[in-house]
C-alpha atoms as a PDB file:
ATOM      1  CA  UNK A   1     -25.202  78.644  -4.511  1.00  0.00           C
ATOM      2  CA  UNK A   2     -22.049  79.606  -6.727  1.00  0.00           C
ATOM      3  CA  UNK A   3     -20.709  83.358  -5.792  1.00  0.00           C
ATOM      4  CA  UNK A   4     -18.528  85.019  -8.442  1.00  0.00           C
ATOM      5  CA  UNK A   5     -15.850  87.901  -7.526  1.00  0.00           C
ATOM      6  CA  UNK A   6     -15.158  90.884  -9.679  1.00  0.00           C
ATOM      7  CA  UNK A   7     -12.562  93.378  -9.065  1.00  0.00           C
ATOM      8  CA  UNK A   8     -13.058  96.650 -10.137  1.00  0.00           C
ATOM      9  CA  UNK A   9     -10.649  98.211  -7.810  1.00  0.00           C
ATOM     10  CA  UNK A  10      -8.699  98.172  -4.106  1.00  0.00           C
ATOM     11  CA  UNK A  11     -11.918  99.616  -3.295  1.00  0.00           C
ATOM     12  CA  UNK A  12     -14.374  98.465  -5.189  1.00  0.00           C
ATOM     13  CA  UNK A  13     -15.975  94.813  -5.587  1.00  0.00           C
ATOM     14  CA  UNK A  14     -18.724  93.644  -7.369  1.00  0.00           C
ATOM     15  CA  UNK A  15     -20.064  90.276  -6.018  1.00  0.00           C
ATOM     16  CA  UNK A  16     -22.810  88.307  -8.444  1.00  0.00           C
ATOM     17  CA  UNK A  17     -25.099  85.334  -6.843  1.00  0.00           C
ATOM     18  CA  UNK A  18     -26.034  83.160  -8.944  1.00  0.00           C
ATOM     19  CA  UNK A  19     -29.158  80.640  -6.758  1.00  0.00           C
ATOM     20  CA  UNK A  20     -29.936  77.430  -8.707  1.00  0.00           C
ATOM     21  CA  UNK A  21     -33.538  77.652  -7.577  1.00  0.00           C
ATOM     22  CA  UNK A  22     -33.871  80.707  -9.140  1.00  0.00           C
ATOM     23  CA  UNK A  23     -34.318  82.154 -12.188  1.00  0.00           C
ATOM     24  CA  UNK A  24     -32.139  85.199 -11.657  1.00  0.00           C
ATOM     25  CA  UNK A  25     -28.983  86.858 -11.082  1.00  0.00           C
ATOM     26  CA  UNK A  26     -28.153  89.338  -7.697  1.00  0.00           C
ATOM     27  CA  UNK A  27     -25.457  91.670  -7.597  1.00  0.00           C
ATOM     28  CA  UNK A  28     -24.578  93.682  -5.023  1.00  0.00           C
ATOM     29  CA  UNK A  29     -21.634  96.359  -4.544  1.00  0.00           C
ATOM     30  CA  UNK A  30     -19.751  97.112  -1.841  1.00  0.00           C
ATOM     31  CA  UNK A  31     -17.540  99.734  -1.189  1.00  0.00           C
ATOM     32  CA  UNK A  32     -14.912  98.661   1.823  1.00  0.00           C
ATOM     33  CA  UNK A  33     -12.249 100.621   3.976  1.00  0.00           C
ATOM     34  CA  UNK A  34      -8.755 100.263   3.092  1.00  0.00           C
ATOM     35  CA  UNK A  35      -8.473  98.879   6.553  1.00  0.00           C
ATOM     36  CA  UNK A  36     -11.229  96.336   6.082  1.00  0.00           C
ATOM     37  CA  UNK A  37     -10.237  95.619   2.754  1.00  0.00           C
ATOM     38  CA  UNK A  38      -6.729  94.241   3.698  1.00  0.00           C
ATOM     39  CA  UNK A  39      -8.669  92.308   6.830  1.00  0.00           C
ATOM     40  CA  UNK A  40     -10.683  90.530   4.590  1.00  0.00           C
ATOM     41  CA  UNK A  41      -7.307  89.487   2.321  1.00  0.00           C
ATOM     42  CA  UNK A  42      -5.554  88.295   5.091  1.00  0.00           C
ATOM     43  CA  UNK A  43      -8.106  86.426   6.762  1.00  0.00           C
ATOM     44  CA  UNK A  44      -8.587  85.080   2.586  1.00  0.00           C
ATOM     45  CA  UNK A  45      -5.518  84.082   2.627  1.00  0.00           C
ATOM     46  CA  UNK A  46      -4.963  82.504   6.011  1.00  0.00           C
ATOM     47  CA  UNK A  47      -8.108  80.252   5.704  1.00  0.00           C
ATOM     48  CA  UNK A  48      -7.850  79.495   2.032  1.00  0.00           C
ATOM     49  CA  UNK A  49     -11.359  81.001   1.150  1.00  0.00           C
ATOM     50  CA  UNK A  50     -12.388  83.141  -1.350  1.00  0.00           C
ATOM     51  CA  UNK A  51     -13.387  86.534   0.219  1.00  0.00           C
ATOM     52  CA  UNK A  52     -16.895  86.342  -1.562  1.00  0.00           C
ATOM     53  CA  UNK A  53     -17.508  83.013   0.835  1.00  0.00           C
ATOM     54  CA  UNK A  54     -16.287  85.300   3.811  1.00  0.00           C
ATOM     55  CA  UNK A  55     -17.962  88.293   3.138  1.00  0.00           C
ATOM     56  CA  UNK A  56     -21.147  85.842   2.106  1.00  0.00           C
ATOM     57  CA  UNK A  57     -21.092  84.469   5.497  1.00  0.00           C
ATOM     58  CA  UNK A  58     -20.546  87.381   7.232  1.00  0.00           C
ATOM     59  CA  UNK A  59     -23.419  88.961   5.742  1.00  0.00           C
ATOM     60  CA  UNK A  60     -25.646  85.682   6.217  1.00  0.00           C
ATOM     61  CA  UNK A  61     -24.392  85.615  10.077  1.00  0.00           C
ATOM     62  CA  UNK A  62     -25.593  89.446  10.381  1.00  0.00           C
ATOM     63  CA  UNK A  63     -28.531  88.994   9.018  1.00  0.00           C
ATOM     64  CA  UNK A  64     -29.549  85.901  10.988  1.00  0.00           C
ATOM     65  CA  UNK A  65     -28.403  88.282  13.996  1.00  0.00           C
ATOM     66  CA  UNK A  66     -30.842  90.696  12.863  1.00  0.00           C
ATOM     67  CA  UNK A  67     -34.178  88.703  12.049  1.00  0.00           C
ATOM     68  CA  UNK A  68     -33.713  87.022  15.274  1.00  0.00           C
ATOM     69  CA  UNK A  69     -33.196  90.544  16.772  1.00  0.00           C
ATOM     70  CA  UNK A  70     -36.537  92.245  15.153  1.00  0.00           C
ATOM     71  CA  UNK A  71     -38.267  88.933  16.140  1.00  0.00           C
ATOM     72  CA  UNK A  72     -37.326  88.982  20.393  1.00  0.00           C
ATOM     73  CA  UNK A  73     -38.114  92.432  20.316  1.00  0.00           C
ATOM     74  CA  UNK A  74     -41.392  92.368  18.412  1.00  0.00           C
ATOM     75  CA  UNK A  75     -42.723  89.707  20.827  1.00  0.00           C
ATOM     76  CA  UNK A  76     -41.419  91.375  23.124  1.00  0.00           C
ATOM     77  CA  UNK A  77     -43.344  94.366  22.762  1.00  0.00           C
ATOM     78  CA  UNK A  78     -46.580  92.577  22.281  1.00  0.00           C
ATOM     79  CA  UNK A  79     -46.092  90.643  25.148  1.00  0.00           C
ATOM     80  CA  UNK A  80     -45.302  93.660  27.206  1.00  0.00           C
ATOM     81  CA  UNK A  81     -47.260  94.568  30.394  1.00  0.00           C
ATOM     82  CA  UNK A  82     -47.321  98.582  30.457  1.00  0.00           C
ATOM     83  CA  UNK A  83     -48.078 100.075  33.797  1.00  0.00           C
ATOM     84  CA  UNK A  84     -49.558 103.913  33.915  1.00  0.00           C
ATOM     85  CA  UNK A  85     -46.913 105.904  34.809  1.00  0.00           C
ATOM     86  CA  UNK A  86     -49.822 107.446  37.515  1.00  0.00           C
ATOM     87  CA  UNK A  87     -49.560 103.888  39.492  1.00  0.00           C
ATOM     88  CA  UNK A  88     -45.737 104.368  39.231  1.00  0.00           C
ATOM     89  CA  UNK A  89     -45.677 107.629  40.733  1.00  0.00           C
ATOM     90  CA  UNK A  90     -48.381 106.125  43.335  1.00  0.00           C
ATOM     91  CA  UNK A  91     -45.930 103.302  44.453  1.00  0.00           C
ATOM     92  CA  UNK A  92     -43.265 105.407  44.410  1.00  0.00           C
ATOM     93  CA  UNK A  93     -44.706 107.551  46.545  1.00  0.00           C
ATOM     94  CA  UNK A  94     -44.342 110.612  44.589  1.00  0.00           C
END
């Protein structure tokens, strides 16, 4: 996957995906804090990467976070033993 930058201001960045397996273009747009922002350049700078591959793996990380989230808690739920909250109140003694 090659990831292409554009500045449009401190701001403002525009970051295109191009995916050799497919047949199209993504964009997406970000707006950032000023305080992010200058994060992101410093960590850039300190590690030698572009900020597109650290803002591309931060989003990939995230949203590996997230699926396997959604998964645990869907499986979860299905797998869930309810108990009435009567025979709660019963054992309770209440």
């Amino acid at each position: 996957m090659r990831v292409t930058e554009v500045n449009k201001s401190h701001i403002y960045r525009a970051i295109l995906v191009y995916q050799p397996h497919a047949s199209v273009i993504f964009m997406l747009a970000i707006r950032l804090p000023e305080a992010l922002e200058t994060r992101l350049n410093l960590l850039a700078a300190e590690t030698g990467r572009t900020k597109t591959e650290l803002a591309r793996e931060a989003i990939s990380e995230y949203i590996d976070d997230l699926e396997d989230y959604y998964l645990a808690e869907a499986r979860a739920r299905k797998n869930r033993k309810t108990i009435p909250l009567e025979e709660v109140e019963r054992s309770l003694g209440l």
